[in-house]
Protein backbone atom coordinates (compact mmCIF):
# COMPACT_ATOMS: atom_id res chain seq x y z
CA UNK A 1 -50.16 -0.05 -19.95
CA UNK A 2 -52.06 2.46 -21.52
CA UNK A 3 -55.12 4.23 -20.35
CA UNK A 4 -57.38 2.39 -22.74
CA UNK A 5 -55.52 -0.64 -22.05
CA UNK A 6 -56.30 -0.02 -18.12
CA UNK A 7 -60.05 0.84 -18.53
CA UNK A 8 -60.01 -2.17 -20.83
CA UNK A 9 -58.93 -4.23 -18.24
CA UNK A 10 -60.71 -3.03 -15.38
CA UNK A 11 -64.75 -3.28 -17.32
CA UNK A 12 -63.77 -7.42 -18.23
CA UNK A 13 -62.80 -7.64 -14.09
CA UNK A 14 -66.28 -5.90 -13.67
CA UNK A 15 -68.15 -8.33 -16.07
CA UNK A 16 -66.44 -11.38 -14.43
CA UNK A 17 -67.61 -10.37 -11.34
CA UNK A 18 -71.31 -10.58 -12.27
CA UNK A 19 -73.00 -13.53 -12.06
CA UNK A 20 -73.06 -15.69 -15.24
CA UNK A 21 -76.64 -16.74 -14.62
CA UNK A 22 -79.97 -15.39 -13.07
CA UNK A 23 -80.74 -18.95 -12.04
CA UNK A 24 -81.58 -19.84 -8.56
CA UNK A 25 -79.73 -23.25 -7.10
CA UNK A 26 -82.23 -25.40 -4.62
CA UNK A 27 -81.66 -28.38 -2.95
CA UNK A 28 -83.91 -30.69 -1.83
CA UNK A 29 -84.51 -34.27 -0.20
CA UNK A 30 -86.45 -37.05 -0.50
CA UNK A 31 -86.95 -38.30 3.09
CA UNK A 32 -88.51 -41.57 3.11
CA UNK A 33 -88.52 -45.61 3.85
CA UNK A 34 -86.56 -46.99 1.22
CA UNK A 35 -85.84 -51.02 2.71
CA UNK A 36 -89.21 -51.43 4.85
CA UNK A 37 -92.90 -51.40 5.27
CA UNK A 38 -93.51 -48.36 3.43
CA UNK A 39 -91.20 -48.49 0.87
CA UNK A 40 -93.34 -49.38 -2.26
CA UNK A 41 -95.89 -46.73 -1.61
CA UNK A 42 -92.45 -44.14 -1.38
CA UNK A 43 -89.33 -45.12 -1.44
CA UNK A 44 -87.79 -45.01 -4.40
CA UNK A 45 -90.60 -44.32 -6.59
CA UNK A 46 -90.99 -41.04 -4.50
CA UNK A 47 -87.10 -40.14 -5.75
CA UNK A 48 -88.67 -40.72 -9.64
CA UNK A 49 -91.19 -38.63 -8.77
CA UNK A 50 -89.18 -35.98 -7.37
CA UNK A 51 -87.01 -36.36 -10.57
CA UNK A 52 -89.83 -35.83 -13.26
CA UNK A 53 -91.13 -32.83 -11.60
CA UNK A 54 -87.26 -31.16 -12.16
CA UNK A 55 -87.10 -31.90 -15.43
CA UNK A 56 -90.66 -30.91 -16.50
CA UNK A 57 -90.02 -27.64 -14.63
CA UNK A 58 -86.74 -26.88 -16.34
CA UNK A 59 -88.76 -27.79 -19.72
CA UNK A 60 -90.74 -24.41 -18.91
CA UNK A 61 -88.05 -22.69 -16.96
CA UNK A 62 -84.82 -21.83 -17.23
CA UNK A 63 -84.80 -19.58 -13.42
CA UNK A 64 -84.22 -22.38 -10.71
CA UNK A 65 -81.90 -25.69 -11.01
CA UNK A 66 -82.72 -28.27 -8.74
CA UNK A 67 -80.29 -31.07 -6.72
CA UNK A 68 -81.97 -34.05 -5.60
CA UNK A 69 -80.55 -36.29 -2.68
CA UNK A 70 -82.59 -39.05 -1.00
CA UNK A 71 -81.95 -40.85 2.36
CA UNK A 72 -83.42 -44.24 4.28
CA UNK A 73 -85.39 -42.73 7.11
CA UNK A 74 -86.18 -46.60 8.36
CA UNK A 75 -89.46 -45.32 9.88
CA UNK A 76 -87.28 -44.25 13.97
CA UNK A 77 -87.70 -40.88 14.11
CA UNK A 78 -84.23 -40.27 15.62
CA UNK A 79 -82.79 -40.92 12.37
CA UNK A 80 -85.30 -38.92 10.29
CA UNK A 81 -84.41 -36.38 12.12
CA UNK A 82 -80.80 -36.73 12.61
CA UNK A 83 -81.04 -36.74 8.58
CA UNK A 84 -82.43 -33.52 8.53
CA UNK A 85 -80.80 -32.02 10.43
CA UNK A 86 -77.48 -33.09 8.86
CA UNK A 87 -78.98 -31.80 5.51
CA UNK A 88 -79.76 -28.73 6.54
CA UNK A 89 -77.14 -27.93 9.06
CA UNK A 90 -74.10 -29.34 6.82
CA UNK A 91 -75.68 -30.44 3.23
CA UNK A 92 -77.24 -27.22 1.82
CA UNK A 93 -80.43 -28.64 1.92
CA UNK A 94 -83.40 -26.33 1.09
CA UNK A 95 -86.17 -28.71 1.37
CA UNK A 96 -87.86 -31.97 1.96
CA UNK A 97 -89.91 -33.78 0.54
CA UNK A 98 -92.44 -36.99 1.44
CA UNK A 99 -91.57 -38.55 4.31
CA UNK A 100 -94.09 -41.41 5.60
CA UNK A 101 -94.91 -42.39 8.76
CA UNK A 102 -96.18 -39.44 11.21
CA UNK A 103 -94.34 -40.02 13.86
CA UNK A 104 -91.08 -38.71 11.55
CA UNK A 105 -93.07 -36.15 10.17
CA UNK A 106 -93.42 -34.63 13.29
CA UNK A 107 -89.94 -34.49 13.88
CA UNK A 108 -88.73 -33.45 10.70
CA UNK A 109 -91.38 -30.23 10.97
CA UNK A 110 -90.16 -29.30 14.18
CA UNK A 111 -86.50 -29.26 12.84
CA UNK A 112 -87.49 -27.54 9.89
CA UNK A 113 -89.28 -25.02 12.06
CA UNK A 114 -85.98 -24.50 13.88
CA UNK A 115 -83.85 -24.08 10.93
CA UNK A 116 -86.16 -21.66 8.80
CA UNK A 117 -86.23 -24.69 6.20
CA UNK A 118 -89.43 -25.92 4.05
CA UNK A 119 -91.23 -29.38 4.19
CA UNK A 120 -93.68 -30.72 1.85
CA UNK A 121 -94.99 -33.63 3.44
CA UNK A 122 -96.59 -36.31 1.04
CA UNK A 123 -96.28 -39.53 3.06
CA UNK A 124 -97.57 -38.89 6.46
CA UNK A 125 -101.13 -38.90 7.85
CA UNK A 126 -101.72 -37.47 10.81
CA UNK A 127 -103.85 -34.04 10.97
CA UNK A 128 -101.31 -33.11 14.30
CA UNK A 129 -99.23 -31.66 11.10
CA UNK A 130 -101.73 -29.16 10.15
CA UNK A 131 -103.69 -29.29 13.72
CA UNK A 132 -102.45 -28.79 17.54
CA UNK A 133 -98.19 -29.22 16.08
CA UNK A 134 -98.48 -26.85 12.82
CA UNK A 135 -96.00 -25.34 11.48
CA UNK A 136 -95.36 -22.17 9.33
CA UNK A 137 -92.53 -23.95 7.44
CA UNK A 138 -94.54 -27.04 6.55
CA UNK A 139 -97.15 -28.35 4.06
CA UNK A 140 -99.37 -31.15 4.23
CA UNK A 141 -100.21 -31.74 0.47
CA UNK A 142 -101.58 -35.61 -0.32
CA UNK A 143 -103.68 -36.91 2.46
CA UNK A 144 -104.57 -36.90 6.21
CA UNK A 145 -106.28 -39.15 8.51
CA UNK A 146 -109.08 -36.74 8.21
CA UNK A 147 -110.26 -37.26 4.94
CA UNK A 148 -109.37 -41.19 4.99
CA UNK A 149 -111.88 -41.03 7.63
CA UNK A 150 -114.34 -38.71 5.90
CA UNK A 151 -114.21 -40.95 2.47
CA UNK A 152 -114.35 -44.51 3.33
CA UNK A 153 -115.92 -44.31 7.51
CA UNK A 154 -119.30 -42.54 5.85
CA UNK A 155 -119.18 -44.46 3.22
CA UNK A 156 -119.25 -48.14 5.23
CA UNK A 157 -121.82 -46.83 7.40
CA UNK A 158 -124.22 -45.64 4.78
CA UNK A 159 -123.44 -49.52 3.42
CA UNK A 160 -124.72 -51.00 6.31
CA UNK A 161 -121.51 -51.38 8.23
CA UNK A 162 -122.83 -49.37 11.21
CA UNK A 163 -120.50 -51.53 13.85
CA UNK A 164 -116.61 -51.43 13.88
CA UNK A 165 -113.69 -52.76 15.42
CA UNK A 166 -110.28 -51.14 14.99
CA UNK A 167 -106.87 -52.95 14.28
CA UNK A 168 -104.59 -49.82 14.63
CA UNK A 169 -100.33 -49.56 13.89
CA UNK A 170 -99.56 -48.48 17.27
CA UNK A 171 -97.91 -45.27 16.72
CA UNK A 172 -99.49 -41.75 15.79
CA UNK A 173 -100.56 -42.59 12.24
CA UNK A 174 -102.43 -45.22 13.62
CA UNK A 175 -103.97 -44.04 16.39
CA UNK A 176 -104.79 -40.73 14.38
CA UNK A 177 -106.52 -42.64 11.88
CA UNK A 178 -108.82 -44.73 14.44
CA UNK A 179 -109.93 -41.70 16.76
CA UNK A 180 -110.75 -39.71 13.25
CA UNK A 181 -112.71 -42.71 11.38
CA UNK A 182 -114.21 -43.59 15.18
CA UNK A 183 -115.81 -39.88 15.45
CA UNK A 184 -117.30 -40.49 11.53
CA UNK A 185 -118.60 -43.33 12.47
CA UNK A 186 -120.29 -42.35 15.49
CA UNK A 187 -121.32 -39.23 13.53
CA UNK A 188 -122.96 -41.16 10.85
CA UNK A 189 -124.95 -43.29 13.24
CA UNK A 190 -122.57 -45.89 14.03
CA UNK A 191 -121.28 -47.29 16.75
CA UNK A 192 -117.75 -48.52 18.06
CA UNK A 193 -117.30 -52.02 19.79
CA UNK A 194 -113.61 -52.37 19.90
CA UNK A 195 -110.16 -51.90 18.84
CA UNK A 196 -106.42 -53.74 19.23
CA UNK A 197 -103.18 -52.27 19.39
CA UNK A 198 -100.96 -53.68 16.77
CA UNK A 199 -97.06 -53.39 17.46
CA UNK A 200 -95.56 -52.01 13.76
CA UNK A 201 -94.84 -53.15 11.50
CA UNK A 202 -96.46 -56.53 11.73
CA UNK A 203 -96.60 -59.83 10.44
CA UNK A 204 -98.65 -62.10 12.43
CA UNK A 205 -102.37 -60.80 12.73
CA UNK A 206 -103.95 -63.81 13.71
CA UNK A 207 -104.84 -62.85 17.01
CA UNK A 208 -105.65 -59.42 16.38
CA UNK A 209 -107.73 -60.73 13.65
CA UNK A 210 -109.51 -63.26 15.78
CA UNK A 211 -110.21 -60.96 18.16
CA UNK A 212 -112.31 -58.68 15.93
CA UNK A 213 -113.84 -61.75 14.43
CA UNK A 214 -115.18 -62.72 18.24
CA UNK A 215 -116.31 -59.23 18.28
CA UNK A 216 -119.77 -59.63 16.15
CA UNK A 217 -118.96 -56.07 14.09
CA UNK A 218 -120.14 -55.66 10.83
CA UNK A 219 -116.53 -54.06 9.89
CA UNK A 220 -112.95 -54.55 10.76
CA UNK A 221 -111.07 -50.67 10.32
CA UNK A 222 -107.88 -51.18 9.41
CA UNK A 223 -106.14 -48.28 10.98
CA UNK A 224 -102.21 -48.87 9.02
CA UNK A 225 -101.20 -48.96 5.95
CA UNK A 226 -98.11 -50.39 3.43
CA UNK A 227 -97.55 -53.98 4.10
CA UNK A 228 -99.17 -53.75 7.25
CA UNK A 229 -102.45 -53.52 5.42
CA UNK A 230 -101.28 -56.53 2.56
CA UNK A 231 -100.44 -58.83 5.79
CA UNK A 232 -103.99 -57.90 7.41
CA UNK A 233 -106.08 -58.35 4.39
CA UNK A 234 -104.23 -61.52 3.42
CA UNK A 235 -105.24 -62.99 6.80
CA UNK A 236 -108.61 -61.88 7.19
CA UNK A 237 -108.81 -64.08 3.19
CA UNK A 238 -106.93 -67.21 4.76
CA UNK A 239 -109.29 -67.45 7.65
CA UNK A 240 -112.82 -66.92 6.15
CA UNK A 241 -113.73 -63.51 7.67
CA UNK A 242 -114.31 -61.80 4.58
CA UNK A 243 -116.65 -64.67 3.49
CA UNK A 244 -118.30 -64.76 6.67
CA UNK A 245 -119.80 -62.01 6.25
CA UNK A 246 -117.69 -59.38 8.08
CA UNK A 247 -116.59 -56.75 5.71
CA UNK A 248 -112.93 -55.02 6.06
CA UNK A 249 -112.30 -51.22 5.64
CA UNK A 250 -108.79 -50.97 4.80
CA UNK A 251 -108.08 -46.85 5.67
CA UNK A 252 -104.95 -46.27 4.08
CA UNK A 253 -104.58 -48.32 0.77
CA UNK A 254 -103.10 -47.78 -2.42
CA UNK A 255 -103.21 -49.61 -5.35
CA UNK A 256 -99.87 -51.20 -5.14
CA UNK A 257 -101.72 -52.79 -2.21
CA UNK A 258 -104.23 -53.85 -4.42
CA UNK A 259 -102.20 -55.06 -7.06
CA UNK A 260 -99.78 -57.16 -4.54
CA UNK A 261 -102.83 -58.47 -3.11
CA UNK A 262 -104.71 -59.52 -6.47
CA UNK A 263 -107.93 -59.24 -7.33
CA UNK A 264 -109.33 -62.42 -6.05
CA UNK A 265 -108.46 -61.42 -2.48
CA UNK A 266 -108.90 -57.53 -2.32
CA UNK A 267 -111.64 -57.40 -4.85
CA UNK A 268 -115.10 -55.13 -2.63
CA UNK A 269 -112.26 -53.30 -0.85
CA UNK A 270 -113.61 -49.71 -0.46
CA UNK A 271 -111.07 -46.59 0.28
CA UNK A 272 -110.63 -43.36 -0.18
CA UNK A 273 -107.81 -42.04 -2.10
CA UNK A 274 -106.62 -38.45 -2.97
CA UNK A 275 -104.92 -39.69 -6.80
CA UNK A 276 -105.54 -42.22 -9.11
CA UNK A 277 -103.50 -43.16 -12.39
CA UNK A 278 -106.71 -43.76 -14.50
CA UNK A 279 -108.33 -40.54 -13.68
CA UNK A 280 -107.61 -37.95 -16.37
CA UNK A 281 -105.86 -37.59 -19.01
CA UNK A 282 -102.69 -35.92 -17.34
CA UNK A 283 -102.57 -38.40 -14.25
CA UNK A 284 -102.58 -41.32 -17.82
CA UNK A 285 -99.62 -39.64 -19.24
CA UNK A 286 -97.33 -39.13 -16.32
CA UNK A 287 -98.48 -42.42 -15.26
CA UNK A 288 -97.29 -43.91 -18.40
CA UNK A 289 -93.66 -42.02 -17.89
CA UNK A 290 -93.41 -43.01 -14.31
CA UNK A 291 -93.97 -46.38 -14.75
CA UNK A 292 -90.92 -46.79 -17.65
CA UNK A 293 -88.74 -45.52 -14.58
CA UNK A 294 -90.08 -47.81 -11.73
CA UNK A 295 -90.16 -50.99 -13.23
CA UNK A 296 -93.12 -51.15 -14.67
CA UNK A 297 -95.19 -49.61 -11.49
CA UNK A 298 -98.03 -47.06 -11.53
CA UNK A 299 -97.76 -44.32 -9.08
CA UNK A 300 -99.07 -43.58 -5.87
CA UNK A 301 -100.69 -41.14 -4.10
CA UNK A 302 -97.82 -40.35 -2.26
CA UNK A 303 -95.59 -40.23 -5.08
CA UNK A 304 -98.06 -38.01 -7.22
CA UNK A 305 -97.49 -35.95 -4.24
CA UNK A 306 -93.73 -35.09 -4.49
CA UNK A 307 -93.93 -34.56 -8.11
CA UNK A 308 -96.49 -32.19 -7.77
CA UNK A 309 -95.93 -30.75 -4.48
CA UNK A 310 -91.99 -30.18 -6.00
CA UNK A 311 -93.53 -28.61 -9.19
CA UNK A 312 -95.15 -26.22 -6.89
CA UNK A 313 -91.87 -25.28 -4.74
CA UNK A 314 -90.09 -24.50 -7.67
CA UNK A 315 -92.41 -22.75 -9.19
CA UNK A 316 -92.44 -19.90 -5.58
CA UNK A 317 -88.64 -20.06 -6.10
CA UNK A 318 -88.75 -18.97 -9.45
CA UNK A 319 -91.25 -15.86 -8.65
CA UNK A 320 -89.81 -14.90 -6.06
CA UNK A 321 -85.73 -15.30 -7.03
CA UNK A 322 -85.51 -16.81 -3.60
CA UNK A 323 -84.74 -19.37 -1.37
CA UNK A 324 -85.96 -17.87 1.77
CA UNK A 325 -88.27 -20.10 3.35
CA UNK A 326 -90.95 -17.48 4.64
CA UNK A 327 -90.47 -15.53 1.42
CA UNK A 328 -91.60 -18.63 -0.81
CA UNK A 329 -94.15 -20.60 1.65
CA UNK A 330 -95.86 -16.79 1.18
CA UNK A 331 -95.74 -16.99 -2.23
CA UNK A 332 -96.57 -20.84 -2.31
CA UNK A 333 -99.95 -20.00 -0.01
CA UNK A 334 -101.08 -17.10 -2.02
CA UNK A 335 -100.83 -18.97 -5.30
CA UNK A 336 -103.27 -21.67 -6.05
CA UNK A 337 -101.77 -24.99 -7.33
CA UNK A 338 -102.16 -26.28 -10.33
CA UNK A 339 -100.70 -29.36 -12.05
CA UNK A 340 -102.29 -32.66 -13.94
CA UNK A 341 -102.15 -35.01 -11.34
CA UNK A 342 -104.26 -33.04 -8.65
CA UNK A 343 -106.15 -30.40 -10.40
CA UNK A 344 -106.32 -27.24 -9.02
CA UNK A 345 -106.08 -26.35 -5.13
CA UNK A 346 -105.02 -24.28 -2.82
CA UNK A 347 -103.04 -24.03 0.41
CA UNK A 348 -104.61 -23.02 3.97
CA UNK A 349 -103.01 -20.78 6.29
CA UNK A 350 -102.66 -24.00 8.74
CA UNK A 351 -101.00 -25.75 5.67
CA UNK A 352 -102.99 -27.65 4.86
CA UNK A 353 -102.92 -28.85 0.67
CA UNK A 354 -106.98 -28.56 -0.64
CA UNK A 355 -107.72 -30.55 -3.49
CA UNK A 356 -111.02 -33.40 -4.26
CA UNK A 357 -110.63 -36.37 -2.62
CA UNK A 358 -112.04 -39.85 -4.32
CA UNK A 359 -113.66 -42.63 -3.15
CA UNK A 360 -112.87 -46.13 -4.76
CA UNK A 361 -113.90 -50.05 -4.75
CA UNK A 362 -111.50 -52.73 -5.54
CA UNK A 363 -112.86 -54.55 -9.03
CA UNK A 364 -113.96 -58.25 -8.86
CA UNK A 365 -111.49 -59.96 -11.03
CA UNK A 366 -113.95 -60.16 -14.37
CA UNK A 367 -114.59 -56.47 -14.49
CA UNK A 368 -110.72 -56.18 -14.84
CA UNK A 369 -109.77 -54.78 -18.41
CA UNK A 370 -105.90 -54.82 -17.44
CA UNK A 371 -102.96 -55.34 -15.37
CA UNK A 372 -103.39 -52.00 -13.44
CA UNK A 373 -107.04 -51.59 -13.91
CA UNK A 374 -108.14 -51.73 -10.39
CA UNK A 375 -110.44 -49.36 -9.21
CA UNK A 376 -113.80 -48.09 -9.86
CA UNK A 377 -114.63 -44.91 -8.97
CA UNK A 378 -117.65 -44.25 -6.51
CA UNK A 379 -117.13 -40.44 -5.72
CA UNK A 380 -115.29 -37.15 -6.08
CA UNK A 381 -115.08 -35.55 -2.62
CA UNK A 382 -114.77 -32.44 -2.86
CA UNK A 383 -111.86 -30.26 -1.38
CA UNK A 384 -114.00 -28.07 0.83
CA UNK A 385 -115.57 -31.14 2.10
CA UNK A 386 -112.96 -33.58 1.97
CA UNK A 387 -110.89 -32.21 4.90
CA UNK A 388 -111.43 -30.76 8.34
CA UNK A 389 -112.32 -27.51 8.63
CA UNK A 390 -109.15 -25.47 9.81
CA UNK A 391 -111.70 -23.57 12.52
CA UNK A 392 -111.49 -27.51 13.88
CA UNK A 393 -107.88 -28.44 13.69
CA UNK A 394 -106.51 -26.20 16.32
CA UNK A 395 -103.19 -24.86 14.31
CA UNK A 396 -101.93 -21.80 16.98
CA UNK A 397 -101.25 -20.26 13.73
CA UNK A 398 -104.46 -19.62 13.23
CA UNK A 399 -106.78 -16.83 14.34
CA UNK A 400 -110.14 -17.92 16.33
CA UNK A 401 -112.77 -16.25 15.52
């Protein structure tokens, strides 16, 4: 061979060594319930969501390419975070994504912690994810317990409702939820007469109901959410309360809730609610695409979330060129968000997601101009308002003052 024939040679080895692509290959999971309680407010709707936001992003970028896998966590948070682990330890996983129910949450962000992973919680409520158990590797970006509370607690007491008794999951959602709306409520002038621990999920309420009925308050809290909250509201219809006079407050509620429910029997409902598929423009058209995909369902909150806390992700991992988790959670904290569904926002050092907050009523059936017209809008809460101050959440991450 000659010596142009070896040079020859040896510059195509060189080129094939190069990469053929500057793109950047992530990984990620949607963690959720997929068979039980919570598994029309996530589940697979939250894998949809997920989905869109990879192929919008690759509609404006060409940098990252995105794998999506998706597992049952059933709600035990042994096997959320035996998942996890398993996805990160043995799967390639680079992050996850949603994952309802707090008491999972918690696990999953301690794992992630541990293996220098990132996790974008949508599902979960409870502010011990941005508060006392924070995490630099995790972001709370839909909802918390705080702002539930905030919306729809003020807002029942400045109605009237100025005496409450709880009906609370038992579990740390739950009891997050009641001790948050309980300190609105006694903020606001109100006053607390009782509360019953409800095993979850549940189907029978009837004596929890009955008890809170015997209790004289002006409003029953209903600290749970998913079909929890259907099977409570239902009940409360079938025995009178509602018409007696008593009003309920349901804390978590989305409007798959009120659409499941109907009209007739959720209709006055009040609740707070960080997204909305008849708010804007934007949150109409990806409402419109979401639903072709999910038979025929409008999204939730929690599944606006993963779409738009995904879109978000990808967008640090194609700044950056990397998949290092402290590299992009830097980049994703220093960058306000921005996307249709949520507006624009930012991301606290405790991680905690800011955006407006909204507060909702239930229609009566007649002011109903549709299928999936639902709600009526009462307020925009806004961001700075909506959520507790991180100088209150007590994130170790954090610097006192």
């Amino acid at each position: 061979m000659s010596l142009k024939q070896l040079l020859l040679s040896a510059g195509c080895l060189a080129l094939s060594a190069l990469p053929v692509s500057a793109q950047t290959s992530v990984k990620v999971g949607v963690l959720n319930d997929m068979s039980g309680v919570y598994s029309d407010i996530g589940g697979k709707g939250s894998v949809v969501a997920a989905q869109l936001a990879a192929e919008d992003f690759a509609a404006i970028s060409k940098d990252v390419t995105v794998e999506i896998v998706s597992a049952d966590h059933q709600n035990k948070p042994d096997i959320g975070a035996g998942i996890a682990r398993q996805w990160y330890d043995r799967e390639g996983v680079d992050a996850i994504l949603d994952v309802p129910t707090s008491s999972v949450a918690l696990a999953v962000s301690q794992i992630t912690r541990e293996k220098n992973k990132i996790f974008i919680d949508s599902g979960a409520g409870s502010t011990d994810l941005t508060g006392p158990q924070c995490s630099p590797n995790t972001i709370h970006w839909t909802y918390d317990t705080y702002a539930l509370a905030n919306g729809t607690g003020s807002a029942m007491v400045k109605r009237g409702g100025d005496t409450w008794f709880f009906l609370t999951a038992d579990y740390a959602f739950g009891q997050s939820l009641q001790a948050e709306t309980a300190a609105v409520v006694t903020r606001s002038g109100g006053k607390v007469v009782g509360s019953a621990k409800v095993p979850f999920p549940a189907n029978d309420f009837s004596s929890f109901l009955l008890q809170a009925q015997s209790s004289g308050s002006k409003v029953i809290g209903l600290a749970n959410a998913g079909g929890d909250t259907i099977n409570a509201v239902k009940q409360a219809h079938e025995f009178g309360i509602t018409q007696s006079g008593q009003k309920l407050a349901a804390l978590l509620f989305y409007v798959l809730d009120a659409k499941a429910l109907g009209l007739e029997t959720a209709q006055g409902l009040v609740l707070t609610e960080a997204f909305y598929w008849d708010l804007t423009d934007g949150t109409r058209a990806f409402s419109e695409r979401f639903a072709k995909r999910a038979n025929g369902n409008m999204p939730t909150m929690n599944q606006a979330g993963v779409y738009a806390g995904l879109m978000h992700y990808l967008k640090a991992v194609a700044a950056t060129k990397s998949k290092d988790a402290k590299v992009v959670m830097e980049w994703m904290k220093a960058n306000p968000t921005d996307d249709p569904l949520f507006g624009k926002g930012t991301i606290r050092a405790d991680g905690r997601k800011i955006h407006d907050m909204y507060l909702f009523e239930v229609k009566k059936p007649g002011e109903s101009k549709g299928p999936w017209d639902l709600y009526t809008k009462l307020a925009t809460i806004p961001g700075d308002q909506a959520f507790k101050p991180m100088s209150q959440g007590g994130c170790p991450l954090v610097a006192k003052p």
